[in-house]
N, C-alpha and C. Protein backbone atom coordinates (compact mmCIF):
# COMPACT_ATOMS: atom_id res chain seq x y z
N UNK A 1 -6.99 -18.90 14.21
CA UNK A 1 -5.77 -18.80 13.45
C UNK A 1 -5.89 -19.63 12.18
N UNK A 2 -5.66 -19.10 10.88
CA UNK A 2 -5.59 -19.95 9.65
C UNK A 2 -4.26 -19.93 9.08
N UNK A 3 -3.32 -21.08 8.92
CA UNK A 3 -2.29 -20.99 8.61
C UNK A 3 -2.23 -21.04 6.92
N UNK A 4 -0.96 -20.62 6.63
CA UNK A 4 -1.06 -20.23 4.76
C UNK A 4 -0.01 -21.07 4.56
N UNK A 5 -0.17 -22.13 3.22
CA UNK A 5 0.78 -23.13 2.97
C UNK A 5 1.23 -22.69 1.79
N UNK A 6 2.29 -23.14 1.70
CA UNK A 6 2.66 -23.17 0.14
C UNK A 6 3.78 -24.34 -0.31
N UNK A 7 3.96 -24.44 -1.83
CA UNK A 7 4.64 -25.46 -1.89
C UNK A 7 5.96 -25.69 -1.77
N UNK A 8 6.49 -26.77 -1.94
CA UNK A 8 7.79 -26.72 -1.11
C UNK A 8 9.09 -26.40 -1.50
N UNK A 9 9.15 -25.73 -2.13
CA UNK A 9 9.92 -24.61 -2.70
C UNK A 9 9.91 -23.50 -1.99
N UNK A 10 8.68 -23.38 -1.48
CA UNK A 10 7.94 -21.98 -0.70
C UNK A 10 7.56 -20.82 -1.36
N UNK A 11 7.51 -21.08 -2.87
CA UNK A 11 7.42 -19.75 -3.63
C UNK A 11 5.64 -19.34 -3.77
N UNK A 12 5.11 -20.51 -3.83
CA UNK A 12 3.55 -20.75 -4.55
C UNK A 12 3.19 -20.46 -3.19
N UNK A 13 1.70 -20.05 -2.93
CA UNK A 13 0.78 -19.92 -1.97
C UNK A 13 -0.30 -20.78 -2.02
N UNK A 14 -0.32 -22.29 -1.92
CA UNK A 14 -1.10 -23.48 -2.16
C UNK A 14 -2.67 -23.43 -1.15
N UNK A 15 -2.33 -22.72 -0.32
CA UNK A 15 -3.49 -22.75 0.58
C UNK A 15 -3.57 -21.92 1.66
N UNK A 16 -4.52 -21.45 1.59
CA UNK A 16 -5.17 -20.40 2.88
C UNK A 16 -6.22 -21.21 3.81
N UNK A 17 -5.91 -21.53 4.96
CA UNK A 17 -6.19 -22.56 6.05
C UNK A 17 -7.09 -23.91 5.10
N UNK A 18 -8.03 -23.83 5.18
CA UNK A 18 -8.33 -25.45 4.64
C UNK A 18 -8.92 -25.12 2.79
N UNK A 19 -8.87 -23.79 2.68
CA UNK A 19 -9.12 -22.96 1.20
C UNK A 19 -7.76 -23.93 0.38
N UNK A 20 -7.83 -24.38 -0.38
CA UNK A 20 -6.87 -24.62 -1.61
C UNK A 20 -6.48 -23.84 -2.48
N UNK A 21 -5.45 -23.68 -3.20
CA UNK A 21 -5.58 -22.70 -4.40
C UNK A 21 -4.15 -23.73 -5.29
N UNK A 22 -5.31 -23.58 -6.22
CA UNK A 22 -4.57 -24.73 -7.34
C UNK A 22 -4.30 -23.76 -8.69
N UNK A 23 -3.15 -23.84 -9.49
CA UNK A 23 -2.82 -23.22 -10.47
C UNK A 23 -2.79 -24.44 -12.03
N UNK A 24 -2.65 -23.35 -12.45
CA UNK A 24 -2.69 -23.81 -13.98
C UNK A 24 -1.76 -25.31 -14.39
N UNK A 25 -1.66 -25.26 -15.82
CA UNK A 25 -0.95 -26.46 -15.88
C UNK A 25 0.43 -26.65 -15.60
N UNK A 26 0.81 -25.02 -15.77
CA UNK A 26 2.74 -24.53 -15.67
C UNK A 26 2.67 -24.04 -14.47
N UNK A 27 1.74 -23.89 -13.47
CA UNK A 27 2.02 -24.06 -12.06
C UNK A 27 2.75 -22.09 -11.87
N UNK A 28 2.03 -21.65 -13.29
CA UNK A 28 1.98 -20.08 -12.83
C UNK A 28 1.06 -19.09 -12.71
N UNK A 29 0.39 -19.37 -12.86
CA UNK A 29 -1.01 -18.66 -12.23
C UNK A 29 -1.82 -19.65 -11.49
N UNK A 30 -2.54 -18.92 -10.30
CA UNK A 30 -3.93 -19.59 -9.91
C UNK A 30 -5.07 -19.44 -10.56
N UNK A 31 -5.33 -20.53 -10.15
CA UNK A 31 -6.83 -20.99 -11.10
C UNK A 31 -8.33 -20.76 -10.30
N UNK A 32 -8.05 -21.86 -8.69
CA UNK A 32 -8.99 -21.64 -7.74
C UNK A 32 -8.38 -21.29 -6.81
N UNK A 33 -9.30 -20.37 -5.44
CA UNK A 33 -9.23 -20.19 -4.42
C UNK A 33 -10.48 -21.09 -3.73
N UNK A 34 -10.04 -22.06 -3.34
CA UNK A 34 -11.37 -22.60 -2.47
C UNK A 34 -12.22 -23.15 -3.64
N UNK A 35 -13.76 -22.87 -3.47
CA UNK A 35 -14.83 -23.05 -4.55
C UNK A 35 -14.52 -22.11 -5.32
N UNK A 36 -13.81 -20.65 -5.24
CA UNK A 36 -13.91 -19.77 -6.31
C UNK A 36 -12.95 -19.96 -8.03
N UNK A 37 -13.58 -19.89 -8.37
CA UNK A 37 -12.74 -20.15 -10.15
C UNK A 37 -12.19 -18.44 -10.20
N UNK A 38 -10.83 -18.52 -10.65
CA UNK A 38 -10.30 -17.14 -11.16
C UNK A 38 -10.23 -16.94 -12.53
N UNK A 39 -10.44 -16.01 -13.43
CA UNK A 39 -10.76 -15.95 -14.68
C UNK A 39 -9.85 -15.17 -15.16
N UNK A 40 -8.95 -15.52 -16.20
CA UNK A 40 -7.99 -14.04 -16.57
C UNK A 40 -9.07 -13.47 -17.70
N UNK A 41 -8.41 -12.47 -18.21
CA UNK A 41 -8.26 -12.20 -19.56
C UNK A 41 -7.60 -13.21 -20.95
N UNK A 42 -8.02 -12.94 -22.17
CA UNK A 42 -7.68 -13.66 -23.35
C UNK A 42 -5.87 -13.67 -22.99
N UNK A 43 -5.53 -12.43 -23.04
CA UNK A 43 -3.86 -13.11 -22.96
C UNK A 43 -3.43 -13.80 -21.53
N UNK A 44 -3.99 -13.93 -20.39
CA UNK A 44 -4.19 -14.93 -19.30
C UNK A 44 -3.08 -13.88 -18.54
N UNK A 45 -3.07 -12.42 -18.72
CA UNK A 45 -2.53 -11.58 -17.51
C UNK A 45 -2.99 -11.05 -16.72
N UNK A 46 -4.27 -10.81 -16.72
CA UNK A 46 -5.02 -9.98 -15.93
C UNK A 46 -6.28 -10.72 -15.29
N UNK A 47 -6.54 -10.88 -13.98
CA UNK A 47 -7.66 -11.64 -13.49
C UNK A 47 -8.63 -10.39 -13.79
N UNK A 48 -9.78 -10.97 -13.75
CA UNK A 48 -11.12 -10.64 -14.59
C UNK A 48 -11.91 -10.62 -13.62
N UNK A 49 -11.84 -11.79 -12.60
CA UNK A 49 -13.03 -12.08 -11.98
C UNK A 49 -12.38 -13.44 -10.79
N UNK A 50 -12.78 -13.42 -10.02
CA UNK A 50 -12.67 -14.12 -8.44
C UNK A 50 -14.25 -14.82 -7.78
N UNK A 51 -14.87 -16.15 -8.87
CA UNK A 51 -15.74 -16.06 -8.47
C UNK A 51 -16.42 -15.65 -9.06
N UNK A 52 -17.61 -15.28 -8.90
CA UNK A 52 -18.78 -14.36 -9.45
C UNK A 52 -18.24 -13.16 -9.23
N UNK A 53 -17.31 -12.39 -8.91
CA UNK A 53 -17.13 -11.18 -8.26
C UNK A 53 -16.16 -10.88 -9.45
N UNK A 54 -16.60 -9.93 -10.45
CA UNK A 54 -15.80 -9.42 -11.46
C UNK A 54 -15.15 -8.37 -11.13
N UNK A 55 -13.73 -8.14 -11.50
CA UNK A 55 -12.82 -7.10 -10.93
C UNK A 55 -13.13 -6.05 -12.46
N UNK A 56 -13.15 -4.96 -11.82
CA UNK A 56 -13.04 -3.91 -12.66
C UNK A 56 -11.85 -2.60 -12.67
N UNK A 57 -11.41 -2.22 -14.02
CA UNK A 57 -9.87 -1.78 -13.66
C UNK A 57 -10.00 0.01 -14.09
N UNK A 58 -9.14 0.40 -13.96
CA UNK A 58 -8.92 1.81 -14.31
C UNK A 58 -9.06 1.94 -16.06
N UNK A 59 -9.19 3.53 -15.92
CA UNK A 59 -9.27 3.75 -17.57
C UNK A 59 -8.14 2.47 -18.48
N UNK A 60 -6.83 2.98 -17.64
CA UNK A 60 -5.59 2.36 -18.71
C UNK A 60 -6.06 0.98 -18.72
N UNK A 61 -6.41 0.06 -17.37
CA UNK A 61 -6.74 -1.18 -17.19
C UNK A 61 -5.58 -1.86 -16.42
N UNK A 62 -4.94 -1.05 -16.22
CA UNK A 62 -3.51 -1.07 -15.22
C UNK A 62 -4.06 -1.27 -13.63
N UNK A 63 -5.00 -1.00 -13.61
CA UNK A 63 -4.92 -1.16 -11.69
C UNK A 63 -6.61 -1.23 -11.24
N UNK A 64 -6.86 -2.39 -10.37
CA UNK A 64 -8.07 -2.53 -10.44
C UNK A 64 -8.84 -1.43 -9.79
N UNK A 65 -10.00 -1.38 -9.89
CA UNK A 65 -10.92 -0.05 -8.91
C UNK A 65 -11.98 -1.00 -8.01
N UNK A 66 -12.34 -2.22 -8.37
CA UNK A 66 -13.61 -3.20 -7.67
C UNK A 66 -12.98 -4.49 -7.88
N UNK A 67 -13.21 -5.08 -6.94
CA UNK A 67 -14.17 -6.66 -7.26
C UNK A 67 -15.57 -7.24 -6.34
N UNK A 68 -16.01 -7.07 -7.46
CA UNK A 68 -17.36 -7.27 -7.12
C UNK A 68 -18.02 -6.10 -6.66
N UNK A 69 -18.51 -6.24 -4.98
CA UNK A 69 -18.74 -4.80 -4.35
C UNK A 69 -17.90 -4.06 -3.73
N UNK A 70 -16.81 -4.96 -3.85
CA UNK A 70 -15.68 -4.07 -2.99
C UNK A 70 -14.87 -3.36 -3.78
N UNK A 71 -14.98 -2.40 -3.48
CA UNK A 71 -14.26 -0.81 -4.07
C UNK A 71 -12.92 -1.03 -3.40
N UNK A 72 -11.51 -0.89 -4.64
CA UNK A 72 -10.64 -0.70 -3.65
C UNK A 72 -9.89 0.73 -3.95
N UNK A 73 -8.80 0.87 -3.02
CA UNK A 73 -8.49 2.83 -2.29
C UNK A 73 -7.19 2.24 -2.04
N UNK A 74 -6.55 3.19 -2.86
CA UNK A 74 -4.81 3.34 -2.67
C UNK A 74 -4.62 4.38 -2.33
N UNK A 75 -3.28 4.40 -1.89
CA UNK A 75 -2.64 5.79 -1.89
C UNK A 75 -2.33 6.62 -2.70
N UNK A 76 -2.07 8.01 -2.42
CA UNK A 76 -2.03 9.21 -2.94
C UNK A 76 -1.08 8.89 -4.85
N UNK A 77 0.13 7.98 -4.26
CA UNK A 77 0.41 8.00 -5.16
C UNK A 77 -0.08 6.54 -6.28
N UNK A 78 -0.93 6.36 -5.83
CA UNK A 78 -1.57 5.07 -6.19
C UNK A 78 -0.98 3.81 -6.17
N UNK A 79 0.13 3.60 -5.56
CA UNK A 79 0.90 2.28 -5.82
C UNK A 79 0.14 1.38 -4.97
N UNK A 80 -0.09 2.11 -3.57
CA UNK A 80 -0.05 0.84 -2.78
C UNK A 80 -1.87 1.04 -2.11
N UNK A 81 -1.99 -0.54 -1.81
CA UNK A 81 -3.26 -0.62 -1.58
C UNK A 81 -3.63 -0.12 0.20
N UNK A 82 -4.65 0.62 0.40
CA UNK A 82 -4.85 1.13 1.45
C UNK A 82 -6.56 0.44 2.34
N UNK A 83 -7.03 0.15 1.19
CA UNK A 83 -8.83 -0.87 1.66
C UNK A 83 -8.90 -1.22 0.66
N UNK A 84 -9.64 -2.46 1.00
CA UNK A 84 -10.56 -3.48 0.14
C UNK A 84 -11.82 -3.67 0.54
N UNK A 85 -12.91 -2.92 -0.04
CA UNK A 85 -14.38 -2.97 0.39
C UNK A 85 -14.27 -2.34 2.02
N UNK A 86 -14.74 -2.84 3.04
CA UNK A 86 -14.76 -2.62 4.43
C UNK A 86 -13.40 -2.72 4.93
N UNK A 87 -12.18 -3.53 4.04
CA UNK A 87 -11.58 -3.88 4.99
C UNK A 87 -10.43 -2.64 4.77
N UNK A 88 -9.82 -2.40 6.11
CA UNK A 88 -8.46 -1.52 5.85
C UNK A 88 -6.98 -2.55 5.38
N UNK A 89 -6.45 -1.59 4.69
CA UNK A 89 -5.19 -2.70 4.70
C UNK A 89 -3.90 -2.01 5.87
N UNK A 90 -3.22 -2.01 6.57
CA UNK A 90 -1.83 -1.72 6.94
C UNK A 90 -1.10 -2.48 6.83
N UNK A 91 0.11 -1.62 6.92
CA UNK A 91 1.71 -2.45 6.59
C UNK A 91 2.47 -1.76 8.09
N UNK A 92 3.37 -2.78 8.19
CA UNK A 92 4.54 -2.12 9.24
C UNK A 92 5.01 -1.07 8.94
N UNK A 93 6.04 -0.75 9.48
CA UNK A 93 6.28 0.86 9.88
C UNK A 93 7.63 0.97 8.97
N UNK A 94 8.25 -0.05 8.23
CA UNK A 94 8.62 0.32 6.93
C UNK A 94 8.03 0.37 5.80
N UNK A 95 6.35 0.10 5.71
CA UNK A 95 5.76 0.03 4.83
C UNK A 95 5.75 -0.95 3.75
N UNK A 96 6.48 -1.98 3.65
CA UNK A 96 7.15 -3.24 2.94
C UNK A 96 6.00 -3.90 2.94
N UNK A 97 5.64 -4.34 4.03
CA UNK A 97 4.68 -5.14 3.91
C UNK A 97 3.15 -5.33 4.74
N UNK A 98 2.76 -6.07 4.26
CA UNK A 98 1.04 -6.26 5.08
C UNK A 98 0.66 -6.68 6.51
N UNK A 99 0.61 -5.66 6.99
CA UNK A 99 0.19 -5.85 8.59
C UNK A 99 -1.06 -6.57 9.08
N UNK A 100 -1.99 -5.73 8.61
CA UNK A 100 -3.43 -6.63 8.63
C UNK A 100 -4.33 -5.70 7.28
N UNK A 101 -5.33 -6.61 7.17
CA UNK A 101 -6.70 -6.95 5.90
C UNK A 101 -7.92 -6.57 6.97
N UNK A 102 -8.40 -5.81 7.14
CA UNK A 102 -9.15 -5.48 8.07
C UNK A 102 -9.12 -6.15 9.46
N UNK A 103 -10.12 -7.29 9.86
CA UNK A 103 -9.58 -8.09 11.48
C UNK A 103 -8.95 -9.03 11.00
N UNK A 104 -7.90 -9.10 10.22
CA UNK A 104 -7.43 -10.21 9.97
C UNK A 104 -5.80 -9.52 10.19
N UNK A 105 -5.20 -10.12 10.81
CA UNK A 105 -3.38 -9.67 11.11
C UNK A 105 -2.60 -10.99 10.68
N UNK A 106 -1.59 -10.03 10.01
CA UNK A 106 -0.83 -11.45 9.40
C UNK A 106 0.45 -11.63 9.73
N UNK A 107 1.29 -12.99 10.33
CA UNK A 107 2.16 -13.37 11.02
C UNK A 107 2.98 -13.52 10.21
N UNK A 108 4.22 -13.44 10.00
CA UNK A 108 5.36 -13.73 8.57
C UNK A 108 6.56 -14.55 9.24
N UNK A 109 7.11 -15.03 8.58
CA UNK A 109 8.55 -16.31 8.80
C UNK A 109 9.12 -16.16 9.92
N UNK A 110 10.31 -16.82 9.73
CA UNK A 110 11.35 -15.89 10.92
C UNK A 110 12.27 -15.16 10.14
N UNK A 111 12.03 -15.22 8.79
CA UNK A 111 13.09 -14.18 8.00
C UNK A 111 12.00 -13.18 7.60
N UNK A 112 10.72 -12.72 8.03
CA UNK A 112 10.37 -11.60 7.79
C UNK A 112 9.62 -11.61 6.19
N UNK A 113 9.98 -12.63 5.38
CA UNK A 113 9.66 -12.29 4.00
C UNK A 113 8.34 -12.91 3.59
N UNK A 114 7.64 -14.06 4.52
CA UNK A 114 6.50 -14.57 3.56
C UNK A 114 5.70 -14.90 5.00
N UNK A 115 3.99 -14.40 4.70
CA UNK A 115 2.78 -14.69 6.23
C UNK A 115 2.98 -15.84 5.95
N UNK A 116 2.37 -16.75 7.22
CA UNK A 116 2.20 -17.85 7.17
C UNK A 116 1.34 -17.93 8.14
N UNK A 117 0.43 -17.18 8.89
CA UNK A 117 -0.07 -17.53 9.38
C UNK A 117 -1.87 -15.80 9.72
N UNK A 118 -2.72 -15.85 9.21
CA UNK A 118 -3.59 -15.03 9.88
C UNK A 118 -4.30 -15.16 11.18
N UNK A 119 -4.03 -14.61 12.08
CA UNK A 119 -4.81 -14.28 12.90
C UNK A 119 -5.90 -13.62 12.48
N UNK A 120 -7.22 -14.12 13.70
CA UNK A 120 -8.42 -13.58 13.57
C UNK A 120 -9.09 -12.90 14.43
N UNK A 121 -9.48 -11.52 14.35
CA UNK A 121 -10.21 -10.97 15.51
C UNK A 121 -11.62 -12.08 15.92
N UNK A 122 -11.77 -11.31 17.45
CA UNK A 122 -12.35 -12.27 17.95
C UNK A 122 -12.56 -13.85 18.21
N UNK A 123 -13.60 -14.29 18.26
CA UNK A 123 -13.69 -16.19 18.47
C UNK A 123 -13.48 -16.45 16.57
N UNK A 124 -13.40 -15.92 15.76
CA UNK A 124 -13.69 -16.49 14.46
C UNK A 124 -12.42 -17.35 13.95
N UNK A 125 -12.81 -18.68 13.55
CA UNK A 125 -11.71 -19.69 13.54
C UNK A 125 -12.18 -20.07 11.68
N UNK A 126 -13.04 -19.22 10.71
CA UNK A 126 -13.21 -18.96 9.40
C UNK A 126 -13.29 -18.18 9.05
N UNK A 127 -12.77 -17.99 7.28
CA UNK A 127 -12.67 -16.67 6.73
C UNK A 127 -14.34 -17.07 5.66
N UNK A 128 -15.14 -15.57 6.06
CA UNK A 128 -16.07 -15.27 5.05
C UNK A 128 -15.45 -15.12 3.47
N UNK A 129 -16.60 -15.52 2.90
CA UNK A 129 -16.04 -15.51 1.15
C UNK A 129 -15.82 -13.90 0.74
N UNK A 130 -16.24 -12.77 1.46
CA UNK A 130 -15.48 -11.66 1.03
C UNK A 130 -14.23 -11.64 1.70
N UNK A 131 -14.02 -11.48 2.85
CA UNK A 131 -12.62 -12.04 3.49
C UNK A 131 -11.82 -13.11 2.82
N UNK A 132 -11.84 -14.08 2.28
CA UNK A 132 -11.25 -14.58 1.55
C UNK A 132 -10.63 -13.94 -0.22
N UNK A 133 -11.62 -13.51 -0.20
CA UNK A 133 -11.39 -12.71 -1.39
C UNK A 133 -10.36 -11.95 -1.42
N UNK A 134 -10.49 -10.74 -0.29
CA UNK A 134 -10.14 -9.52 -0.10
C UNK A 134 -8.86 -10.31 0.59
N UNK A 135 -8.55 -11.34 1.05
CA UNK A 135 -7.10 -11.56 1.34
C UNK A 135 -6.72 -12.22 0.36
N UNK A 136 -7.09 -13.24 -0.60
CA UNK A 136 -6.34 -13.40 -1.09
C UNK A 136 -5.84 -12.41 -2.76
N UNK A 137 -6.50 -11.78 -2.58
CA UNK A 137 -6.29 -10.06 -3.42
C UNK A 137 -4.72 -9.56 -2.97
N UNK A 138 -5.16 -9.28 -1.45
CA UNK A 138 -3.92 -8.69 -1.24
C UNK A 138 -2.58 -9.43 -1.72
N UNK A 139 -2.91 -10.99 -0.64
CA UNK A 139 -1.45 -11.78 -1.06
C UNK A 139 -1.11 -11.90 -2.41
N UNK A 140 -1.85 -11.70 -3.12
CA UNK A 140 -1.36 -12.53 -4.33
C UNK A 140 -0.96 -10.91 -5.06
N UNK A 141 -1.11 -9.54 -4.86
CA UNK A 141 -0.94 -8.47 -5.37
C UNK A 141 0.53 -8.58 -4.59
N UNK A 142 0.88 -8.74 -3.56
CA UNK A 142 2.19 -8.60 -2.53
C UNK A 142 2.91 -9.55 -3.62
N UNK A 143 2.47 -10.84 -3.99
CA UNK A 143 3.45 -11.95 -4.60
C UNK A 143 4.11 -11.32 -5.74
N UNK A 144 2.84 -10.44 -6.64
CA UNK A 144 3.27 -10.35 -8.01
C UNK A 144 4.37 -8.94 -7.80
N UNK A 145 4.01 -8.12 -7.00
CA UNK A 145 4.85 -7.11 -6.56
C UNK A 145 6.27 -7.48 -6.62
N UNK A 146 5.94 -8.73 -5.56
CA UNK A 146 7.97 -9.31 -4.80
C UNK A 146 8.47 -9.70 -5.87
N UNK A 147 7.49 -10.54 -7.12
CA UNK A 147 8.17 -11.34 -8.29
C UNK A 147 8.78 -10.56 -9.09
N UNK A 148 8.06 -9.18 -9.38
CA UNK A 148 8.51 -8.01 -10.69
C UNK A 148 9.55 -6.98 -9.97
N UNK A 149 9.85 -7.61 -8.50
CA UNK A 149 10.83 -6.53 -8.02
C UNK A 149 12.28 -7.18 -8.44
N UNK A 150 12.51 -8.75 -8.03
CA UNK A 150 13.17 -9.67 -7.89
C UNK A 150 13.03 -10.31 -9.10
């Protein structure tokens, strides 16, 4: 089990089990995940890269297609993310939100609105650096989602 912290406000996502993720100086974007450095673009909206693992986006540049080797696959109507590299994504059965990241299942509040906790298939008590990746892809795509809804 790796629990997900954030700060105490509860808005930020400060850490994925002993992974850190530290943001900028205005405490609105992340900077690192763990050892990984995140890289935007010149106007600092668009991550670039996770790591050595450069994200690559659609013609418009609106929606990513890779990072790194992982190819990612949405749905029909392209909104929502369906895999990341190997991993599958599901959501509950209102579709709202993220069920599991391939063997990784994710536990949420008691109000339903924010994980706080991944479970791990099998004995594995660490996330691999593509697993890390590929989750914190998702969460942080779920964050920016909830922020531009709200």
């Amino acid at each position: 089990m790796i629990e997900l912290t954030y700060d105490r406000l509860g808005g930020r996502l400060i850490g994925i089990g002993p992974e850190g993720v530290d943001y900028d100086r205005l405490g609105t974007r992340p900077r690192w995940v763990g050892g990984l450095e995140l890289a935007y673009d010149r106007g600092g909206t668009r991550l670039r890269s996770i790591g050595r693992a450069g994200i690559e986006y659609d013609r418009l540049g609106s929606r990513a297609r890779a990072i790194g080797d992982l190819d990612l696959d949405y749905d029909m109507a392209g909104s929502r993310l369906r895999r990341v590299g190997p991993f599958e994504v599901t959501y509950d059965h209102l579709g709202s939100r993220v069920r599991t990241v391939g063997p990784m299942t994710l536990e949420y509040d008691r109000l339903g609105s924010r994980p706080r906790r991944v479970l791990l298939d099998g004995a594995e008590t660490t996330l691999s650096e593509e697993q890390l990746i590929a989750l914190f892809w998702v969460l942080n795509e779920a964050e920016q989602a909830a922020g531009s809804a709200g």
